[in-house]
N, C-alpha and C. Protein backbone atom coordinates (compact mmCIF):
# COMPACT_ATOMS: atom_id res chain seq x y z
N UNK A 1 0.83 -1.19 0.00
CA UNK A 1 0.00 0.00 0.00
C UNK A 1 0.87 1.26 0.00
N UNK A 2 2.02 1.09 0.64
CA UNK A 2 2.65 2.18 0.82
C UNK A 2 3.01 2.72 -0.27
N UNK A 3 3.83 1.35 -0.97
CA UNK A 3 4.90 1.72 -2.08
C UNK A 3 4.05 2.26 -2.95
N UNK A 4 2.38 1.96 -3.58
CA UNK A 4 1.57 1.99 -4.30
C UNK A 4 1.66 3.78 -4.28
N UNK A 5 1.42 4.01 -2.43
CA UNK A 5 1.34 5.41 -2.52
C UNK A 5 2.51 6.70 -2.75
N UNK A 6 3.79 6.35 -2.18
CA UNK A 6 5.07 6.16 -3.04
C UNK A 6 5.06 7.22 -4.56
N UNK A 7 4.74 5.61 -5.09
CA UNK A 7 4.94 5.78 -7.02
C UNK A 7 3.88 6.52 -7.09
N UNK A 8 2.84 7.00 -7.09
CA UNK A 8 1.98 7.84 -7.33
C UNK A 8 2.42 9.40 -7.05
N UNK A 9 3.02 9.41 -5.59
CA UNK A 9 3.58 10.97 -5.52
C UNK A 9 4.35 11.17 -6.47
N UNK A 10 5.58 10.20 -6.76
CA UNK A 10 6.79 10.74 -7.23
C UNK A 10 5.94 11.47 -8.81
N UNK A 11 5.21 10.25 -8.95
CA UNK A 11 4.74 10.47 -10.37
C UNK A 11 3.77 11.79 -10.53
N UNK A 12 3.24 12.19 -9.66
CA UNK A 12 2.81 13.32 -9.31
C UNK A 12 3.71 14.82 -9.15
N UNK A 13 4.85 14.37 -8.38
CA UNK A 13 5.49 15.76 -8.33
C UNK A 13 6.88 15.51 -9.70
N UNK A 14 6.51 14.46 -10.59
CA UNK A 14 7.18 15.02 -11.87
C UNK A 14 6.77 15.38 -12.65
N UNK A 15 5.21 15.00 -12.84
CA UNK A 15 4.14 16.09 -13.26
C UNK A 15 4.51 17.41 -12.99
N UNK A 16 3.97 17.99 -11.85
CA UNK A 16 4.21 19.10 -11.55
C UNK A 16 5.24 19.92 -11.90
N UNK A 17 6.54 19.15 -11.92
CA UNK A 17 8.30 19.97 -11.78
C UNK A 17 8.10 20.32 -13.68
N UNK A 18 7.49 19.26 -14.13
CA UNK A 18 7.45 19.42 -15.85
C UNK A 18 6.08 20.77 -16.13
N UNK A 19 5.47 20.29 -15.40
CA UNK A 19 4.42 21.17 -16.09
C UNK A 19 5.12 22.91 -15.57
N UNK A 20 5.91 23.25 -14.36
CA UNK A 20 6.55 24.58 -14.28
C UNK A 20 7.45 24.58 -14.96
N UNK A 21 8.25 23.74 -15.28
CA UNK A 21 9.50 23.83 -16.43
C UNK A 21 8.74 24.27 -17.22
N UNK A 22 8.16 23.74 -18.30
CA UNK A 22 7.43 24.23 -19.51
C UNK A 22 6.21 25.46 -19.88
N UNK A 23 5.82 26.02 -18.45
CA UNK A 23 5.29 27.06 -17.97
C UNK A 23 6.27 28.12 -18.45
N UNK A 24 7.48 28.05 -17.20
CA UNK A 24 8.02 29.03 -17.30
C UNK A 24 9.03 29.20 -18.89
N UNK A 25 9.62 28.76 -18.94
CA UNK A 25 10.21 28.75 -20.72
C UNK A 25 8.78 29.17 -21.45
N UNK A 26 7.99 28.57 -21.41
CA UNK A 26 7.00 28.93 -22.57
C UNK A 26 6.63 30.85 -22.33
N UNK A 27 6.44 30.93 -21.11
CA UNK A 27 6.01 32.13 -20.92
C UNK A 27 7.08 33.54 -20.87
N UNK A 28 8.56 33.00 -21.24
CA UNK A 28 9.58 33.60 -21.07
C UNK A 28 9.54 33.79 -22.59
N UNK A 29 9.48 32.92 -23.22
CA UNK A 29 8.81 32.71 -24.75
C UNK A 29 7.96 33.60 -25.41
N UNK A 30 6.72 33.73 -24.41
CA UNK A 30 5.83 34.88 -25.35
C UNK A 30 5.92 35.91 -24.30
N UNK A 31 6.79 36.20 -23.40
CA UNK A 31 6.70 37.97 -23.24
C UNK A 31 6.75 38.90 -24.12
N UNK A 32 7.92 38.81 -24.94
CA UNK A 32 7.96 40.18 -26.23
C UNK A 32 6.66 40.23 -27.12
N UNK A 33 6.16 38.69 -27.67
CA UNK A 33 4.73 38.86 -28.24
C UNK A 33 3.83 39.15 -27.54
N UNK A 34 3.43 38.56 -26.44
CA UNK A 34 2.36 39.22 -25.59
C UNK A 34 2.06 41.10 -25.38
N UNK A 35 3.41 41.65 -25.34
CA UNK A 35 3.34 43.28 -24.75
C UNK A 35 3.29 43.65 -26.06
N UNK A 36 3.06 43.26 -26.97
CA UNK A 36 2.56 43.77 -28.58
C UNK A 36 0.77 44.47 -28.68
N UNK A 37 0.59 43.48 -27.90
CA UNK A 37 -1.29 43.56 -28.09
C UNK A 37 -1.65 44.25 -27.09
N UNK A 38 -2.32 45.10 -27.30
CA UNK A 38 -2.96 46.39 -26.96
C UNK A 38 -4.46 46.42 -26.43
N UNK A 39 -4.30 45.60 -24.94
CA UNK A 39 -5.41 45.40 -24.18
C UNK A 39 -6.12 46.81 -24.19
N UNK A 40 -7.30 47.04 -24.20
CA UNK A 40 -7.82 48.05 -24.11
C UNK A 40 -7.38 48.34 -22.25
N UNK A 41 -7.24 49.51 -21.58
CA UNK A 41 -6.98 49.52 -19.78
C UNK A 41 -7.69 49.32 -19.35
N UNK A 42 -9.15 49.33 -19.50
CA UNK A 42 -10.20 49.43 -18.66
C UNK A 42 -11.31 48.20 -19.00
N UNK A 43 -10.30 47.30 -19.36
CA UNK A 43 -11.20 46.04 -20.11
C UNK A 43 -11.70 45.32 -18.83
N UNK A 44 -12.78 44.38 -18.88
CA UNK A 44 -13.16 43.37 -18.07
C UNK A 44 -12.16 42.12 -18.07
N UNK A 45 -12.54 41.09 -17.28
CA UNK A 45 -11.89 40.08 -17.65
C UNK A 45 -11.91 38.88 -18.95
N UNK A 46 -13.19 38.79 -19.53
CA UNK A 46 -13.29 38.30 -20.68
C UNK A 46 -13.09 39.10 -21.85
N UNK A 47 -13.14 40.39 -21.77
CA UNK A 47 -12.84 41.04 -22.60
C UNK A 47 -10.77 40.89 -23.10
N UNK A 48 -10.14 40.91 -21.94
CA UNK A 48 -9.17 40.35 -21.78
C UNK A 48 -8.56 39.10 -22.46
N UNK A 49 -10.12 38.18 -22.28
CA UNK A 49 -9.53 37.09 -22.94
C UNK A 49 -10.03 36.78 -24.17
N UNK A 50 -10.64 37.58 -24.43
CA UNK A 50 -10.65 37.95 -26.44
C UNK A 50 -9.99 38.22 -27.28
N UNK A 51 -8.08 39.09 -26.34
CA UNK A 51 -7.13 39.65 -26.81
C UNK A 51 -6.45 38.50 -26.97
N UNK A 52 -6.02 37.97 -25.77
CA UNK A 52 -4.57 37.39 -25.59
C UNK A 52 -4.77 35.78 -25.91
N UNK A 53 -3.78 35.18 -26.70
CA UNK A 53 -4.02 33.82 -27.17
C UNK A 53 -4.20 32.78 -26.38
N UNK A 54 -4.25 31.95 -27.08
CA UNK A 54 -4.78 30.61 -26.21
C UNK A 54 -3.38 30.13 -25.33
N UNK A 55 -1.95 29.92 -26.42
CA UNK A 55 -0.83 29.41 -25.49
C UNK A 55 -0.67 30.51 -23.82
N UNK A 56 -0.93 31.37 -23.79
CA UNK A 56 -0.72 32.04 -22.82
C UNK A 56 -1.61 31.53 -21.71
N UNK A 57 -2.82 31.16 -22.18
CA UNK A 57 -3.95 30.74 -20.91
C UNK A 57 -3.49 28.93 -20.74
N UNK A 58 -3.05 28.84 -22.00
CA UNK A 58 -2.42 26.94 -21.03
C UNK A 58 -1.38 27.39 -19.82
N UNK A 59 -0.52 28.00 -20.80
CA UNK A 59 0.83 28.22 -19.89
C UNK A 59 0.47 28.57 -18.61
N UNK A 60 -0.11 29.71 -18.30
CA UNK A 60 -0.75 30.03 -17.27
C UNK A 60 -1.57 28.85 -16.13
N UNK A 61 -2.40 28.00 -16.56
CA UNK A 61 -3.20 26.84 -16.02
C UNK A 61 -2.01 25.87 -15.89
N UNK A 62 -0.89 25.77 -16.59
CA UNK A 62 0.04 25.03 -15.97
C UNK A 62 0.92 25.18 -15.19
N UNK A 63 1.13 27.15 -14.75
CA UNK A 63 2.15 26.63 -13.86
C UNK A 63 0.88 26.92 -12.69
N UNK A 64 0.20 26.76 -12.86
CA UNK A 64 -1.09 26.93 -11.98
C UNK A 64 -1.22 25.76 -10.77
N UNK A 65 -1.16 24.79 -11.70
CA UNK A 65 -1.15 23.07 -11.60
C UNK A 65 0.13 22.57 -11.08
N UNK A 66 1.46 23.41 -11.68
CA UNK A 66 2.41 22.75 -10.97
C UNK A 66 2.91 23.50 -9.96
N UNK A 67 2.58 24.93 -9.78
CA UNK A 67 3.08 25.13 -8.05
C UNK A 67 1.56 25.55 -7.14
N UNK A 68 0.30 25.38 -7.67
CA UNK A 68 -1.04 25.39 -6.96
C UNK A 68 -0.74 26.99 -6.07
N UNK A 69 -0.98 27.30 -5.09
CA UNK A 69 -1.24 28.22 -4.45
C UNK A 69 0.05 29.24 -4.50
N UNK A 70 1.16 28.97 -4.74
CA UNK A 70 2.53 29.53 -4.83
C UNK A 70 2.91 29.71 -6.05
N UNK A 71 2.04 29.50 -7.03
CA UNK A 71 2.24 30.63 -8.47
C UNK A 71 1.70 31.59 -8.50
N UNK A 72 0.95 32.09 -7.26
CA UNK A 72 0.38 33.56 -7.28
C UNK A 72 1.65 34.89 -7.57
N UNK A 73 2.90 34.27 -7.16
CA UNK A 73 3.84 35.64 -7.15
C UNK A 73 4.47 35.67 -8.82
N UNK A 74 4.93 34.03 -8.83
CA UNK A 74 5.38 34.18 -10.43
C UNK A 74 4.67 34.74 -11.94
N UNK A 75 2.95 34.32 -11.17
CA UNK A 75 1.81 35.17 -12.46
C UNK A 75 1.90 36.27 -12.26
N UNK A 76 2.00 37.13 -11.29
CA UNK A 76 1.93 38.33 -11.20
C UNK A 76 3.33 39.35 -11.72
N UNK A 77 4.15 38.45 -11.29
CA UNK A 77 5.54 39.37 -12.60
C UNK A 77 5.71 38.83 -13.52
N UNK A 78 4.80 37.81 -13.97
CA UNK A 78 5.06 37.48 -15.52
C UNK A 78 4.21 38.43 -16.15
N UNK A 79 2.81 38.30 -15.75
CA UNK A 79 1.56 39.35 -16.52
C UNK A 79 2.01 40.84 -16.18
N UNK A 80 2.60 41.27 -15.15
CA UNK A 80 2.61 42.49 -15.30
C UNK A 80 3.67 42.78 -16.02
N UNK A 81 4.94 41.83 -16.40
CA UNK A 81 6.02 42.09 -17.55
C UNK A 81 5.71 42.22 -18.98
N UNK A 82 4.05 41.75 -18.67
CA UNK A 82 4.05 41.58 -20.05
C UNK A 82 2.49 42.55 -20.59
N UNK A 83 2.29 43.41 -19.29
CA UNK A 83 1.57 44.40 -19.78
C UNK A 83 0.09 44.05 -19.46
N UNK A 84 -0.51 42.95 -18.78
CA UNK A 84 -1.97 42.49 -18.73
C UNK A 84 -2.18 42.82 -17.32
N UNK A 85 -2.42 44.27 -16.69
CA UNK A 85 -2.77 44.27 -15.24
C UNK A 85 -4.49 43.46 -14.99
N UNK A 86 -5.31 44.17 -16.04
CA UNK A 86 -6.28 42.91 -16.15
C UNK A 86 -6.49 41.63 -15.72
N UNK A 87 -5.49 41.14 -16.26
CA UNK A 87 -5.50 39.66 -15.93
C UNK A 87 -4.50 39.10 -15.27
N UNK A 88 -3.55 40.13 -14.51
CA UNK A 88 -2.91 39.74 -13.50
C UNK A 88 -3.31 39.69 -12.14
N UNK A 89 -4.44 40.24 -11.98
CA UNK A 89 -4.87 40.63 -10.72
C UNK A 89 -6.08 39.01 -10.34
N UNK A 90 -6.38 39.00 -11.60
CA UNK A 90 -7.38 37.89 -11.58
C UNK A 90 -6.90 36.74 -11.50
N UNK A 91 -5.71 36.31 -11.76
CA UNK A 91 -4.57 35.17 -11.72
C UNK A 91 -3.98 35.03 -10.69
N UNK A 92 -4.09 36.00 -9.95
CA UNK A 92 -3.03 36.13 -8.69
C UNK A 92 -4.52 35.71 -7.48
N UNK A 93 -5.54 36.16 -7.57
CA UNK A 93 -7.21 35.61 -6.90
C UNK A 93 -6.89 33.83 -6.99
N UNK A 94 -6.90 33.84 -8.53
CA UNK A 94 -7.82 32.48 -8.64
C UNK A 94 -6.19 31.51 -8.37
N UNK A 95 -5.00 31.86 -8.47
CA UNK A 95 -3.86 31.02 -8.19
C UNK A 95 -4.02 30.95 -6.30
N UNK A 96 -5.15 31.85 -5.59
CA UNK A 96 -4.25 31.83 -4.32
C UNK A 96 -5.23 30.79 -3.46
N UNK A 97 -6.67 30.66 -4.49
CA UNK A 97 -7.64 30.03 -4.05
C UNK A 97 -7.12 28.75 -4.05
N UNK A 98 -6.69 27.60 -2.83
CA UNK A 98 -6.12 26.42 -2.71
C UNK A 98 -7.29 25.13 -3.61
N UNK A 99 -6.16 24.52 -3.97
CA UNK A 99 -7.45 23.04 -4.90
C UNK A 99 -7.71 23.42 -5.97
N UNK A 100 -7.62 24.75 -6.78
CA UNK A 100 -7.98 25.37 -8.03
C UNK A 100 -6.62 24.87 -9.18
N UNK A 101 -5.73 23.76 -8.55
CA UNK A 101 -4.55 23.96 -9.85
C UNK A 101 -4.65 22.93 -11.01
N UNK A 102 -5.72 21.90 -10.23
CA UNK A 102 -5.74 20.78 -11.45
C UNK A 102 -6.58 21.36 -12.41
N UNK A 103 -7.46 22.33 -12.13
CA UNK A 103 -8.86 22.69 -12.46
C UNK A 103 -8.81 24.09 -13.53
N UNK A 104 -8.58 23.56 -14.78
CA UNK A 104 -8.07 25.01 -15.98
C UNK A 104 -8.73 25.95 -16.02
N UNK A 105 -8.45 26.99 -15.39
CA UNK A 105 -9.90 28.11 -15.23
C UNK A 105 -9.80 28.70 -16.45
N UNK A 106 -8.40 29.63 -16.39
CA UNK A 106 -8.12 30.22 -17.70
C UNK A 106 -8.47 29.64 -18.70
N UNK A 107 -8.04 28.59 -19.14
CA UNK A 107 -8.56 27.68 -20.54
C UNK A 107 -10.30 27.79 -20.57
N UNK A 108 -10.84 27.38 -19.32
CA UNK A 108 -12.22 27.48 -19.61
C UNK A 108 -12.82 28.71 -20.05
N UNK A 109 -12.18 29.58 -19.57
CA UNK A 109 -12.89 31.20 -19.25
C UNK A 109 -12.58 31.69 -20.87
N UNK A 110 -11.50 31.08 -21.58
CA UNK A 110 -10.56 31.60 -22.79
C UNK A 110 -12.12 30.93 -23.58
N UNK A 111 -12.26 30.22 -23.92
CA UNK A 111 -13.21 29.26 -24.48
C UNK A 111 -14.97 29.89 -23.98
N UNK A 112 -15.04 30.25 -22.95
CA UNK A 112 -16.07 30.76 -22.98
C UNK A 112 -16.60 31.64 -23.30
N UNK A 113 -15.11 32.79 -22.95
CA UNK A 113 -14.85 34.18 -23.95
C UNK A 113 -15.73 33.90 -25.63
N UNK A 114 -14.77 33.06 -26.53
CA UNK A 114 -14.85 32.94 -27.59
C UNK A 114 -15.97 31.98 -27.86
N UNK A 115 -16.72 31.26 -27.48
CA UNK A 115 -18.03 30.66 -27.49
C UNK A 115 -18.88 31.41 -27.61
N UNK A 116 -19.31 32.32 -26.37
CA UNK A 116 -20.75 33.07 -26.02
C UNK A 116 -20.42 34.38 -26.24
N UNK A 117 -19.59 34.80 -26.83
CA UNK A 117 -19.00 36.34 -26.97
C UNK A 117 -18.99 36.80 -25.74
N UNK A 118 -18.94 36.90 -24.93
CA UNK A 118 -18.38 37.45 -23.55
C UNK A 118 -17.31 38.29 -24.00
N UNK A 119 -17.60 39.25 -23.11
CA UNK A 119 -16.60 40.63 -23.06
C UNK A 119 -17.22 41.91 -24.33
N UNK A 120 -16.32 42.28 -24.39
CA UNK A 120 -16.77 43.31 -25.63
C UNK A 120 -15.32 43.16 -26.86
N UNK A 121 -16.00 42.94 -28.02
CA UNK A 121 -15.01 42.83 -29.32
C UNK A 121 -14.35 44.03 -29.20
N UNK A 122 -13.27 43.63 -29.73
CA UNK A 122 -12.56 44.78 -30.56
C UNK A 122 -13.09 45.57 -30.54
N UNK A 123 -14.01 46.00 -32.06
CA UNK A 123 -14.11 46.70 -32.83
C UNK A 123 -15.39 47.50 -32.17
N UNK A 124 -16.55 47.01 -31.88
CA UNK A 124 -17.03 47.79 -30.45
C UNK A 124 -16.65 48.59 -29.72
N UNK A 125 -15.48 48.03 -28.96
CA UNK A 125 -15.10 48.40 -28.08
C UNK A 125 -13.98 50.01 -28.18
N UNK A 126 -13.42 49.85 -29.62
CA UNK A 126 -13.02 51.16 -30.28
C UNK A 126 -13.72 52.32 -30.24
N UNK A 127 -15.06 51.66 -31.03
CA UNK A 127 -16.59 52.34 -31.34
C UNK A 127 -17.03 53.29 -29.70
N UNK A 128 -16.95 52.54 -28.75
CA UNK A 128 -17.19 53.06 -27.65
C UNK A 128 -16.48 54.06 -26.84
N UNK A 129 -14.94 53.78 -27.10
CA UNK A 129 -14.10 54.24 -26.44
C UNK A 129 -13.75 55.55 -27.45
N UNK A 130 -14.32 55.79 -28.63
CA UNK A 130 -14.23 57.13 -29.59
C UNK A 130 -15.42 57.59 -29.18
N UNK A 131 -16.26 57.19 -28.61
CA UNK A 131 -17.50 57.96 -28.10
C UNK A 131 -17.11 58.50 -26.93
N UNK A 132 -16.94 57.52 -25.96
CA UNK A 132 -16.53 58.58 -24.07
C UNK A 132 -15.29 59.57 -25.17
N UNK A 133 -14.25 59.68 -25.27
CA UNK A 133 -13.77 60.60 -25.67
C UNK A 133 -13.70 61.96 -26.42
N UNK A 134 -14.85 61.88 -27.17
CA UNK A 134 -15.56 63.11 -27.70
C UNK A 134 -16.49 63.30 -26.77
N UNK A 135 -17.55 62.80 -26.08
CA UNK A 135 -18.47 63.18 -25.53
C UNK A 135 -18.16 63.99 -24.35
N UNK A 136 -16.90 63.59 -23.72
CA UNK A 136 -16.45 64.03 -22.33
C UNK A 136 -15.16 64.54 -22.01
N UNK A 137 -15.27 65.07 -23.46
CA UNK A 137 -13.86 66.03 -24.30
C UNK A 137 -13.66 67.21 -22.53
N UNK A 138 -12.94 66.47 -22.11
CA UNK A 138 -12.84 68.20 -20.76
C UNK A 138 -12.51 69.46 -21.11
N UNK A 139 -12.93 70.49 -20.86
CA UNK A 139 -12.56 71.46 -21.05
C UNK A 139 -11.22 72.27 -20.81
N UNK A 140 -10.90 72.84 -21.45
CA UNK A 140 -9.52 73.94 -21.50
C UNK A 140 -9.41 73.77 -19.97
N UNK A 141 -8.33 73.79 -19.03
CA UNK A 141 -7.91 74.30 -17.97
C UNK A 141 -6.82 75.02 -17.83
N UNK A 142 -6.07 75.22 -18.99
CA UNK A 142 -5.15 75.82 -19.25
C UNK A 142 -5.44 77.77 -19.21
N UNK A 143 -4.88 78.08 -18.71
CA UNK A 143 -4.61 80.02 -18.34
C UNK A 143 -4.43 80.37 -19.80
N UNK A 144 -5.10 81.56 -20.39
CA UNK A 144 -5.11 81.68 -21.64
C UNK A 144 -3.51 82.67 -21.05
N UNK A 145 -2.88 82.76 -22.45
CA UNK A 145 -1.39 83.43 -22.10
C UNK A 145 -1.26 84.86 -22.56
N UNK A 146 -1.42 85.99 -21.81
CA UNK A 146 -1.01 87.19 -22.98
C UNK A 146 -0.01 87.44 -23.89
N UNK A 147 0.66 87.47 -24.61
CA UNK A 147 1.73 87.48 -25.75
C UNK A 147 1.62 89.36 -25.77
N UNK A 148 2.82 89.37 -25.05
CA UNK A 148 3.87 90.51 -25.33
C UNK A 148 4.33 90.67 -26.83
N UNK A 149 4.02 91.74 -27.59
CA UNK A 149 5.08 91.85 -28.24
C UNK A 149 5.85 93.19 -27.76
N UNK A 150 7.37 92.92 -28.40
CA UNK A 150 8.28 93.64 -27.87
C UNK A 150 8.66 94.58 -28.99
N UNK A 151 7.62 94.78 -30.09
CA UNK A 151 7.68 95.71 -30.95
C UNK A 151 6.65 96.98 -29.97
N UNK A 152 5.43 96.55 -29.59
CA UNK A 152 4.40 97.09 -29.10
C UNK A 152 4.52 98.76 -28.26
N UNK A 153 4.59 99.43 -28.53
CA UNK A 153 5.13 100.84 -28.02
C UNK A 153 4.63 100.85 -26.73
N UNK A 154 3.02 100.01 -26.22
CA UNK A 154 2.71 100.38 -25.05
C UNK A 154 3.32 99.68 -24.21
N UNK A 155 3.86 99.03 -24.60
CA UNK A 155 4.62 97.94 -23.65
C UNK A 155 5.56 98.25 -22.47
């Protein structure tokens, strides 16, 4: 019984040691591509995951899986190296929630994104964000400036 239980850990925590090996390389991998794409700032979380590709949400669910509650610090300077405060904040939640590492959230959430349209598209979301910006154009706060000239006799 023992040994049974034994070979199961080992085989378990070489799972794990592989699935952060290949986490981290992979995700060292797409930093420069990742900070290319141009999350909108004020996106939701599915909106988030309408941007960013699918290898990023495995990678993510795996080192999820292989350090469970103690990849909360490594997601959080990977995503913020790579520009997704969005979805760093939400990674760093759902990594700290214990029992969540076998369980692919990201992958699901990525997939549900792109299933049910969740979030707001692109191209919408342009549409919208050229609207608050004209509509709520702020006004001048700037001091209008008098201009001296130094030809000016009254001067």
């Amino acid at each position: 019984m023992t040994e049974s239980f034994f070979d199961i850990a080992i085989v378990l925590a070489a799972l794990m040691g592989a699935s952060v090996f290949v986490a981290v390389i992979g995700l060292i991998m797409l930093i420069r591509s990742i900070r290319r794409i141009r999350v909108p700032p004020n996106a939701d979380f599915f909106t988030t995951m309408r941007y960013v590709p699918f290898a990023l949400v495995i990678l993510l669910d795996l080192l999820d899986f292989g350090l469970d509650m103690f990849s909360a610090p490594v997601m959080w300077i990977f995503l913020d190296r790579m520009g997704l405060p969005n979805l760093r904040n939400k990674a760093t939640v759902e990594a700290l929630i214990p029992f969540t590492g076998p369980i692919p959230t990201f992958t699901v959430g990525w997939f549900l994104a792109r299933l049910f349209n969740l979030g707001i598209p692109a191209s919408r979301y342009i549409e919208q964000y050229a609207q608050q910006r004209t509509s709520h154009y702020p006004p001048s706060t700037r001091r209008r400036v008098n201009i001296i000239d130094a030809d000016d006799p009254d001067w």
